[in-house]
PDB file of N, CA and C in Angstrom:
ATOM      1  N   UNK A   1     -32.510 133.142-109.271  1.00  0.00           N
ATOM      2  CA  UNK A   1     -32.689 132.600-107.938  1.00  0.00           C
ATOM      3  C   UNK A   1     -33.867 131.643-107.990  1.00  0.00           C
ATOM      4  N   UNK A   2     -33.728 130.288-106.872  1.00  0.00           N
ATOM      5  CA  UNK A   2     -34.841 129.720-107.006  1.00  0.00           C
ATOM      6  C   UNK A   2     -35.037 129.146-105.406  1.00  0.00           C
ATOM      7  N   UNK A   3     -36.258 129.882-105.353  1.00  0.00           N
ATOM      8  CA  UNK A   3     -36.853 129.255-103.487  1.00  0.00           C
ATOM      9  C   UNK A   3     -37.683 128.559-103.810  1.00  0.00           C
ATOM     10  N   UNK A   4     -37.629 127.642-102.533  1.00  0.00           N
ATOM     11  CA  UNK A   4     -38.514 126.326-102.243  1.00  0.00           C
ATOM     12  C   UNK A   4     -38.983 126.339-100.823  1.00  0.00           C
ATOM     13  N   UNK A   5     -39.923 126.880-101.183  1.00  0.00           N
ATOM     14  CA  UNK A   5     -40.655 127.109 -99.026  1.00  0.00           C
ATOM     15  C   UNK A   5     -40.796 125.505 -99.051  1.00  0.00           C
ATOM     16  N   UNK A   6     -40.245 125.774 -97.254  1.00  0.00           N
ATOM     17  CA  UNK A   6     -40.406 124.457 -96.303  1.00  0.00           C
ATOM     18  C   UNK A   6     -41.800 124.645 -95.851  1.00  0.00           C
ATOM     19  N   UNK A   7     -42.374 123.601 -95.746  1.00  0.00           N
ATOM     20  CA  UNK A   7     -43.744 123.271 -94.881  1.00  0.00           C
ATOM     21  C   UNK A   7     -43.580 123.654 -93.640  1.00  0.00           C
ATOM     22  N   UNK A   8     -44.733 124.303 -92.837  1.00  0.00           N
ATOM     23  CA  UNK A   8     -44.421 124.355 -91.364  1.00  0.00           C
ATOM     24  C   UNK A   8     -44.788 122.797 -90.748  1.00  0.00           C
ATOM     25  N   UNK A   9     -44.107 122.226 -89.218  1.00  0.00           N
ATOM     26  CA  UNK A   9     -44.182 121.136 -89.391  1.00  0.00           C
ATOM     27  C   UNK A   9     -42.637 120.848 -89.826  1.00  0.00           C
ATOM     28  N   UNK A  10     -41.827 121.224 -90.667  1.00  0.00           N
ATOM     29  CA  UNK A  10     -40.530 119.729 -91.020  1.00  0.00           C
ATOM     30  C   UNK A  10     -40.033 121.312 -90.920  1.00  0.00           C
ATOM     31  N   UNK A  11     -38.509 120.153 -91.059  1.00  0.00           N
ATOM     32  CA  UNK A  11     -37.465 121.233 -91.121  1.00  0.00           C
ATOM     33  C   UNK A  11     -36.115 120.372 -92.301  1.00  0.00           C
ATOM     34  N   UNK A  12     -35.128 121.251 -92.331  1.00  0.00           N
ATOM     35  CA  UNK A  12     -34.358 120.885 -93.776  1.00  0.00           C
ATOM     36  C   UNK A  12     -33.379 120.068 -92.966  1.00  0.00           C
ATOM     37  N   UNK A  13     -32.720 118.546 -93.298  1.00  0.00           N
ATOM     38  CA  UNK A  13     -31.928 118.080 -92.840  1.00  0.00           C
ATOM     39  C   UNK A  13     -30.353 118.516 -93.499  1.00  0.00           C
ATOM     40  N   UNK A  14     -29.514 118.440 -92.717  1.00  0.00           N
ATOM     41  CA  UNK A  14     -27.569 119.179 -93.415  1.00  0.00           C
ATOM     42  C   UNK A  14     -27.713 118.261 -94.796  1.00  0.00           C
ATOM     43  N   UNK A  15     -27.800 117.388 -94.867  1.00  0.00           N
ATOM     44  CA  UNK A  15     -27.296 116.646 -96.511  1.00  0.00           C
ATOM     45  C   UNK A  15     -28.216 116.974 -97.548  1.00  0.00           C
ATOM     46  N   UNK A  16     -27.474 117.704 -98.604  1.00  0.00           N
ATOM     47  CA  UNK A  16     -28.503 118.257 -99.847  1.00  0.00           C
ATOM     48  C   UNK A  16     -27.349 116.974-101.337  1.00  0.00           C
ATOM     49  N   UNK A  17     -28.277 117.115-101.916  1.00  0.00           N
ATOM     50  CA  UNK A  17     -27.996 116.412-102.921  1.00  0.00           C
ATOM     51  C   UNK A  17     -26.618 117.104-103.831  1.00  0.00           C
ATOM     52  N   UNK A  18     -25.806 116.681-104.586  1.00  0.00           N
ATOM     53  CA  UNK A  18     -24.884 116.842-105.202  1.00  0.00           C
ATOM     54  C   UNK A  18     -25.253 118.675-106.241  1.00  0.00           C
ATOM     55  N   UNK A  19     -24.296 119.422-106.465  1.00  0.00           N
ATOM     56  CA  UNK A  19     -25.031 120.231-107.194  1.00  0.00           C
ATOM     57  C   UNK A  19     -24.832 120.191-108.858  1.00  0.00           C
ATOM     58  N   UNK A  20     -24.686 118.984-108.908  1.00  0.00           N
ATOM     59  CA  UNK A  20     -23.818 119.008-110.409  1.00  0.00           C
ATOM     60  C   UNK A  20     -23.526 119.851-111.081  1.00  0.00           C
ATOM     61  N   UNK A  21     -23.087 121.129-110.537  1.00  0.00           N
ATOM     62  CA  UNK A  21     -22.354 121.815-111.503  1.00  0.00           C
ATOM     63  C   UNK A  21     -23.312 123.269-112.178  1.00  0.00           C
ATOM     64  N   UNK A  22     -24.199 122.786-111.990  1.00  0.00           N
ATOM     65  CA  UNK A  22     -25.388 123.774-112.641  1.00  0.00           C
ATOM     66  C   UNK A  22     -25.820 124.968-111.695  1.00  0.00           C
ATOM     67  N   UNK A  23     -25.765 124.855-110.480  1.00  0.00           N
ATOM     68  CA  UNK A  23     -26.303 126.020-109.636  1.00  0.00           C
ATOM     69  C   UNK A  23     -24.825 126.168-109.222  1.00  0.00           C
ATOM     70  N   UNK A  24     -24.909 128.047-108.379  1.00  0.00           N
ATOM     71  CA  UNK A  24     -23.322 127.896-107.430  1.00  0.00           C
ATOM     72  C   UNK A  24     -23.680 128.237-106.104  1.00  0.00           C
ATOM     73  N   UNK A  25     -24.649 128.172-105.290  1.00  0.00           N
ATOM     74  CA  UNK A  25     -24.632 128.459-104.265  1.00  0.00           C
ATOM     75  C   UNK A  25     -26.143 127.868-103.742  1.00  0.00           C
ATOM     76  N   UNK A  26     -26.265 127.105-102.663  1.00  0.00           N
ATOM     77  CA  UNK A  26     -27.326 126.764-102.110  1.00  0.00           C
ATOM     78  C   UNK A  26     -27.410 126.952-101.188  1.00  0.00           C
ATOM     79  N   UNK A  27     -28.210 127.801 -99.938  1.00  0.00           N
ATOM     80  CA  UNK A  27     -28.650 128.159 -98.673  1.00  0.00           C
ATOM     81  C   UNK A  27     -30.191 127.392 -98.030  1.00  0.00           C
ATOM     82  N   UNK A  28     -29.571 126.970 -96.817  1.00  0.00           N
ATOM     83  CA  UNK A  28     -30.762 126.250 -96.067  1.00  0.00           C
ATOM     84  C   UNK A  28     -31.023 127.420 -95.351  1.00  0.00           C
ATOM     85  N   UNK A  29     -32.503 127.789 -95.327  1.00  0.00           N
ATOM     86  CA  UNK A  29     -33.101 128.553 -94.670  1.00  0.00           C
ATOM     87  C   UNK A  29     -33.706 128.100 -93.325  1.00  0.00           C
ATOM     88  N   UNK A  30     -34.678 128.744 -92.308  1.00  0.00           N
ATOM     89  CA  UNK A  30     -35.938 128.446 -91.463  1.00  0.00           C
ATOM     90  C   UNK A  30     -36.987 127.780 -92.163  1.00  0.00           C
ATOM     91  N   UNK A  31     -37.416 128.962 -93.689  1.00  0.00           N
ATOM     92  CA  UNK A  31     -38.452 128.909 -94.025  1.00  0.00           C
ATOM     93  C   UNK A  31     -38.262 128.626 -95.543  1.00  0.00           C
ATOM     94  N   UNK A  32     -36.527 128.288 -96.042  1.00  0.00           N
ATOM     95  CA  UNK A  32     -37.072 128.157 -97.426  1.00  0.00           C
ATOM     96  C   UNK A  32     -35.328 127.269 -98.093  1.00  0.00           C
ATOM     97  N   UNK A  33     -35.246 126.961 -98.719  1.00  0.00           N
ATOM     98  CA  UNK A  33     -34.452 126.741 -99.785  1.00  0.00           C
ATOM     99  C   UNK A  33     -34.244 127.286-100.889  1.00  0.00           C
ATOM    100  N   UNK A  34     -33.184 127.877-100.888  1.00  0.00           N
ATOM    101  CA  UNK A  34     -32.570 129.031-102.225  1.00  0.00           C
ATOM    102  C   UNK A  34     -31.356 128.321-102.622  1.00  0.00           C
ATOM    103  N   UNK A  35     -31.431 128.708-104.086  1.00  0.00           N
ATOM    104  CA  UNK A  35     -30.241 128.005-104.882  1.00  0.00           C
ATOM    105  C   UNK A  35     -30.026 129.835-105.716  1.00  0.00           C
ATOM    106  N   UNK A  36     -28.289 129.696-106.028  1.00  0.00           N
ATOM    107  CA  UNK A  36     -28.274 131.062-106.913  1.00  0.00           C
ATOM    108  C   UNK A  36     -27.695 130.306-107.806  1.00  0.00           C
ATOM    109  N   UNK A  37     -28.243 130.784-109.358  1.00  0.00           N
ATOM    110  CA  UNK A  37     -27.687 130.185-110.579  1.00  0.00           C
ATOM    111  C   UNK A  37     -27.334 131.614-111.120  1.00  0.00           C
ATOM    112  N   UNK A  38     -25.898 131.615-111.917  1.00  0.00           N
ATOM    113  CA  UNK A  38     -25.653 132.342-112.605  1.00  0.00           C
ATOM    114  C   UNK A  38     -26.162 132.499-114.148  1.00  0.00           C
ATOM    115  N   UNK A  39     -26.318 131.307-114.425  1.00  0.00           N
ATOM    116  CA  UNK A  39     -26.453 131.277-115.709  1.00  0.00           C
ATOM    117  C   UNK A  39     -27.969 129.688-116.280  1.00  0.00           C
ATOM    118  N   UNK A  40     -28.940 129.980-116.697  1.00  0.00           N
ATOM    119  CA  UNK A  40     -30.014 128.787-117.196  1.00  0.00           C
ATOM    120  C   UNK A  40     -29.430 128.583-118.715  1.00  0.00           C
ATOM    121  N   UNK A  41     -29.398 127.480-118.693  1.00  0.00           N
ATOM    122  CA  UNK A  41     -29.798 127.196-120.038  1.00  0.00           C
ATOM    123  C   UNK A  41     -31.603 126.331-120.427  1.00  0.00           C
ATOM    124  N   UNK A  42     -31.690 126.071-121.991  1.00  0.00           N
ATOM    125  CA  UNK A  42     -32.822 125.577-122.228  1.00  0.00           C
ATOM    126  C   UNK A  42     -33.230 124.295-121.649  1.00  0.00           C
ATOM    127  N   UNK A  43     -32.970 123.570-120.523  1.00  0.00           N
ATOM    128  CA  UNK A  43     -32.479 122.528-120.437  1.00  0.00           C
ATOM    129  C   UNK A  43     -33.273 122.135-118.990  1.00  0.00           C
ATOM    130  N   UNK A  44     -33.886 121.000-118.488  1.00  0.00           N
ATOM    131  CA  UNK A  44     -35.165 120.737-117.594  1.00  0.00           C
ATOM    132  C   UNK A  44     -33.724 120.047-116.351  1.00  0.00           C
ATOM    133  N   UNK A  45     -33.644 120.767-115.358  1.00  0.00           N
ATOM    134  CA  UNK A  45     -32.958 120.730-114.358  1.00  0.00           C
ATOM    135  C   UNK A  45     -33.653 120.582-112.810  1.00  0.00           C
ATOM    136  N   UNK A  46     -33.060 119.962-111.879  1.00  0.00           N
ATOM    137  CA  UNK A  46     -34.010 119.531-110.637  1.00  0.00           C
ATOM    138  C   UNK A  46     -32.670 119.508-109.517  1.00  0.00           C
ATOM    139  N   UNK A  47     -33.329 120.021-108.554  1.00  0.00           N
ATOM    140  CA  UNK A  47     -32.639 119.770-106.888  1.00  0.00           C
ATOM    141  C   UNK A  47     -32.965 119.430-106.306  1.00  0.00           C
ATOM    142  N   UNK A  48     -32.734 118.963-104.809  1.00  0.00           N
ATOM    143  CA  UNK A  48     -33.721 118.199-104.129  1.00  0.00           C
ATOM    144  C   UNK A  48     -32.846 118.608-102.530  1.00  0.00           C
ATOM    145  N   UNK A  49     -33.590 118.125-101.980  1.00  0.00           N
ATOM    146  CA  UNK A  49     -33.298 118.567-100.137  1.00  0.00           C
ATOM    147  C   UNK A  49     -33.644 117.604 -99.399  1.00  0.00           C
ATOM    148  N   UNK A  50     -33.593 116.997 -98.452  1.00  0.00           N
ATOM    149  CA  UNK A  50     -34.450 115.990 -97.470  1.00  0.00           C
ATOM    150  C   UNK A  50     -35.098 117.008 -96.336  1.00  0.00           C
ATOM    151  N   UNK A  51     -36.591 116.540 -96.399  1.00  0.00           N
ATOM    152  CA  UNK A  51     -36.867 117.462 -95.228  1.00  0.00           C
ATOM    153  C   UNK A  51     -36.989 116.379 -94.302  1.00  0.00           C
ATOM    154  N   UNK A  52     -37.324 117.162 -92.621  1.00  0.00           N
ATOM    155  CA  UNK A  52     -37.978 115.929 -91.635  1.00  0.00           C
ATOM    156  C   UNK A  52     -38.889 116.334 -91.315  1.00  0.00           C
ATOM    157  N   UNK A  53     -40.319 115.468 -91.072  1.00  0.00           N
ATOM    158  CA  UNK A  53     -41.165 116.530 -90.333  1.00  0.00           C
ATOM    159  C   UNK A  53     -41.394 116.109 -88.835  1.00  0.00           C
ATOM    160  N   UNK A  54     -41.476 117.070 -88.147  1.00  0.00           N
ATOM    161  CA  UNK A  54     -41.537 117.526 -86.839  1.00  0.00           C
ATOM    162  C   UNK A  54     -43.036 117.125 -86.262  1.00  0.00           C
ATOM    163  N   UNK A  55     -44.561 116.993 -87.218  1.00  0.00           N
ATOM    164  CA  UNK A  55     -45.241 116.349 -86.291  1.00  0.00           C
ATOM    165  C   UNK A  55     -46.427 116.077 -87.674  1.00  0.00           C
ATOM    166  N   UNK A  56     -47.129 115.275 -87.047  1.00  0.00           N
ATOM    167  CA  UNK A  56     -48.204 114.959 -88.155  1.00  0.00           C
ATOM    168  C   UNK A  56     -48.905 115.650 -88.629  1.00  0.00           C
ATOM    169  N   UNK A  57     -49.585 115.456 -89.654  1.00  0.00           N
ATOM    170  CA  UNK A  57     -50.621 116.443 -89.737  1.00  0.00           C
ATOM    171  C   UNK A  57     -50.350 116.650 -91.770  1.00  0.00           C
ATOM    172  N   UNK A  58     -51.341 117.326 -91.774  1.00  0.00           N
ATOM    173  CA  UNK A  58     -51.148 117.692 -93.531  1.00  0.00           C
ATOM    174  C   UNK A  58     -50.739 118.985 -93.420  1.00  0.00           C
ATOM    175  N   UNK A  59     -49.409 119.101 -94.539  1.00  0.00           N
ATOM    176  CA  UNK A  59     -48.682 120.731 -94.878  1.00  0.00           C
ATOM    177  C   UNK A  59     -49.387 120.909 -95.800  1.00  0.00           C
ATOM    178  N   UNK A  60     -49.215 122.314 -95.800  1.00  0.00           N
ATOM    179  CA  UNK A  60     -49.206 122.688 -97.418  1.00  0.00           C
ATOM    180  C   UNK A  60     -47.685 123.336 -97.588  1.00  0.00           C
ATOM    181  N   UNK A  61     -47.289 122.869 -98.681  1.00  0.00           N
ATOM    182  CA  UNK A  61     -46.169 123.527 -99.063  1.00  0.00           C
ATOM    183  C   UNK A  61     -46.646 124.244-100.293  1.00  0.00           C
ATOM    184  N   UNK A  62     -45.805 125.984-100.322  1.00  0.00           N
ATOM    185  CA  UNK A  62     -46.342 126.929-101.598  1.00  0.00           C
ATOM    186  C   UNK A  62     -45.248 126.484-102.447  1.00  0.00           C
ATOM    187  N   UNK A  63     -45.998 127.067-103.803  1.00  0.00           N
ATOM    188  CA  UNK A  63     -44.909 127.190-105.047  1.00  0.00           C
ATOM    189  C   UNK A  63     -44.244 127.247-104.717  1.00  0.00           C
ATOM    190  N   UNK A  64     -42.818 126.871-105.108  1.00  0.00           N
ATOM    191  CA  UNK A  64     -41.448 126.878-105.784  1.00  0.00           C
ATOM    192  C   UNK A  64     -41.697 128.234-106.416  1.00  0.00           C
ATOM    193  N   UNK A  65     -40.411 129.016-106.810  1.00  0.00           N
ATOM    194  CA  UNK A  65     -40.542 130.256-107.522  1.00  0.00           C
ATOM    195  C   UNK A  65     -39.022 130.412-108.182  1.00  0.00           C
ATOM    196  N   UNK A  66     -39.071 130.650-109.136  1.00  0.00           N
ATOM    197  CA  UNK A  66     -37.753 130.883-109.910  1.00  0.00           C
ATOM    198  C   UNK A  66     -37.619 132.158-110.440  1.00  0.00           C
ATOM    199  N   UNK A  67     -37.078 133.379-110.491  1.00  0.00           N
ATOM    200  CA  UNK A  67     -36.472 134.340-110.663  1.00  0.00           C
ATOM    201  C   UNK A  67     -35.428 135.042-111.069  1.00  0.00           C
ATOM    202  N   UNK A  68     -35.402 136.249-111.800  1.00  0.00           N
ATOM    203  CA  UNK A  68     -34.306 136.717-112.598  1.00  0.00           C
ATOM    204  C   UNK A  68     -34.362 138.041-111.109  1.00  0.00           C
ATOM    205  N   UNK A  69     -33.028 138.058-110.455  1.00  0.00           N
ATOM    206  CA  UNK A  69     -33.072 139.283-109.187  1.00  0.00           C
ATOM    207  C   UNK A  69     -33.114 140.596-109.945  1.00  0.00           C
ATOM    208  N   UNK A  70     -32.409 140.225-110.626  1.00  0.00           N
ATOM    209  CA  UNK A  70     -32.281 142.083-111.377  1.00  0.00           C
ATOM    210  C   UNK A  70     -33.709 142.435-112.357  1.00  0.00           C
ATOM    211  N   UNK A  71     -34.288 141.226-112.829  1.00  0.00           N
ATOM    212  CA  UNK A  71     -35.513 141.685-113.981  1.00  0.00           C
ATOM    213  C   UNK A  71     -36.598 140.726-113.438  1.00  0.00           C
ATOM    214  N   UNK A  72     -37.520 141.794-112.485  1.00  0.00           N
ATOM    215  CA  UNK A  72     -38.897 140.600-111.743  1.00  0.00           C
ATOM    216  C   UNK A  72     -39.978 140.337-113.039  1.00  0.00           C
ATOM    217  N   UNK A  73     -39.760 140.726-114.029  1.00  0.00           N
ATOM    218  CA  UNK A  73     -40.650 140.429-114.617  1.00  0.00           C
ATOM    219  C   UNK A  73     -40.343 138.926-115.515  1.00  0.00           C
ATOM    220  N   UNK A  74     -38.908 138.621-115.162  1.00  0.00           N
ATOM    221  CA  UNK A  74     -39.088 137.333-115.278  1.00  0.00           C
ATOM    222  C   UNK A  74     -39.010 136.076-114.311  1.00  0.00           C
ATOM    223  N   UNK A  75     -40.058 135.267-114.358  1.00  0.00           N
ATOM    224  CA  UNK A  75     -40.190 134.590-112.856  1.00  0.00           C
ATOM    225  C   UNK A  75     -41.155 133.652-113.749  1.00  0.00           C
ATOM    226  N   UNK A  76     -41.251 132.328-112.546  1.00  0.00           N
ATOM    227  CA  UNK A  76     -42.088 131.516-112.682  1.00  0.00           C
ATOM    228  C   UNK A  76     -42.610 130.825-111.433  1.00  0.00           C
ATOM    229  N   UNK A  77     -43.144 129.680-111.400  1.00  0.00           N
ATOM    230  CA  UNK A  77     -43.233 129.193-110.202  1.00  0.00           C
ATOM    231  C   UNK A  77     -44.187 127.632-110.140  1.00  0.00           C
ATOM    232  N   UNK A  78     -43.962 126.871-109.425  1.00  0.00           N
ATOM    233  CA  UNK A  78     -44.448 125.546-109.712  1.00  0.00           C
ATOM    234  C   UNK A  78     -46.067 125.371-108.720  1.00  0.00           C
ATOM    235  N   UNK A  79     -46.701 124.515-108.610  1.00  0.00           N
ATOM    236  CA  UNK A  79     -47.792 124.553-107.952  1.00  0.00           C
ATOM    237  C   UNK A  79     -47.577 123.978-106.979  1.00  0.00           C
ATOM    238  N   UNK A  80     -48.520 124.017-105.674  1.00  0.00           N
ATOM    239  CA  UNK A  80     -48.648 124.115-104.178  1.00  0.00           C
ATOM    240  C   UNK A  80     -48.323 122.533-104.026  1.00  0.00           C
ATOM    241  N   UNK A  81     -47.788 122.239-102.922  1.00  0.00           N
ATOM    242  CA  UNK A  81     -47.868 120.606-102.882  1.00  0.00           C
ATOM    243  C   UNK A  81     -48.097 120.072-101.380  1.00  0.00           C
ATOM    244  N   UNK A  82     -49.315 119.321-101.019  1.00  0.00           N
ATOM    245  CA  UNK A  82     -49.882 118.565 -99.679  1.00  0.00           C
ATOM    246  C   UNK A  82     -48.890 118.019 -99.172  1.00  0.00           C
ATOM    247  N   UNK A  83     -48.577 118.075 -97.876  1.00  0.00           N
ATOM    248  CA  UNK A  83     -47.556 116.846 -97.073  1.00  0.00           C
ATOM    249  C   UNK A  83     -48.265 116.318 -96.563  1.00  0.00           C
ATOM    250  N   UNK A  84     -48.279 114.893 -96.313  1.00  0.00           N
ATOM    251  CA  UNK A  84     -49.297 114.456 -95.456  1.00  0.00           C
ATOM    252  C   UNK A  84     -48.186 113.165 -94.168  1.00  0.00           C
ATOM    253  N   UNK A  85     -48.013 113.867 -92.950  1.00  0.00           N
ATOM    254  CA  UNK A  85     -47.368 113.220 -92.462  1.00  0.00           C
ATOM    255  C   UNK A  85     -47.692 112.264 -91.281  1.00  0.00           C
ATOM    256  N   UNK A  86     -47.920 111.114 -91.212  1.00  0.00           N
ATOM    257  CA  UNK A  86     -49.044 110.188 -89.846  1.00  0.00           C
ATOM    258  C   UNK A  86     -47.964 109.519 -88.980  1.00  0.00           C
ATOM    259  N   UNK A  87     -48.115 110.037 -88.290  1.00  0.00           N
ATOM    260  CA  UNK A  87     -47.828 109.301 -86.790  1.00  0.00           C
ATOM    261  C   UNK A  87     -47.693 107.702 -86.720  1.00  0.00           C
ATOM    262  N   UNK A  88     -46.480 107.619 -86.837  1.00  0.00           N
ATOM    263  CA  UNK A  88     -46.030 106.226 -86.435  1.00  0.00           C
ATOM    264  C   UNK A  88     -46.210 105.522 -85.122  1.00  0.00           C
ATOM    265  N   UNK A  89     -46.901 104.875 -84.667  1.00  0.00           N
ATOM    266  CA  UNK A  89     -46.661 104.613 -83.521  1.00  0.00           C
ATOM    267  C   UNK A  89     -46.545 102.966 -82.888  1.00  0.00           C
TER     268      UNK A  89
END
């Protein structure tokens, strides 16, 4: 499994990117983005989502986290990332 917390502030727009084949199931959450993969290989793979955000201001968005459901002791997870969203006006 792999979640991707949304920033508070945005929310996930309906169009997600193609899944080429590699994940089988992707769920838009409130608070997160989950993909279920049956199977990894050795191989550097990426998804992506469009968010919108809802008002200015700087997010923080947490790690990304990738996970084996049945064995927690294998997991990983990517580092925190700033949104910084300014008011158009």
């Amino acid at each position: 499994m792999i979640e991707a917390p949304i920033a508070a502030g945005t929310h996930t727009c309906a169009e997600e990117d193609e899944a080429d084949g590699w994940y089988q199931r992707l769920e838009m959450r409130d608070d997160r983005v989950s993909i279920a993969v049956t199977e990894l290989e050795n191989v550097e793979r990426s998804f992506s989502f469009r968010l919108r955000p809802t008002q200015p201001g700087t997010h923080h968005i947490m790690p990304a986290l990738a996970f084996a459901m049945y064995d927690p002791d294998r997991r990983g997870s990517s580092g925190e990332f700033l949104l910084r969203v300014v008011d158009r006006k």
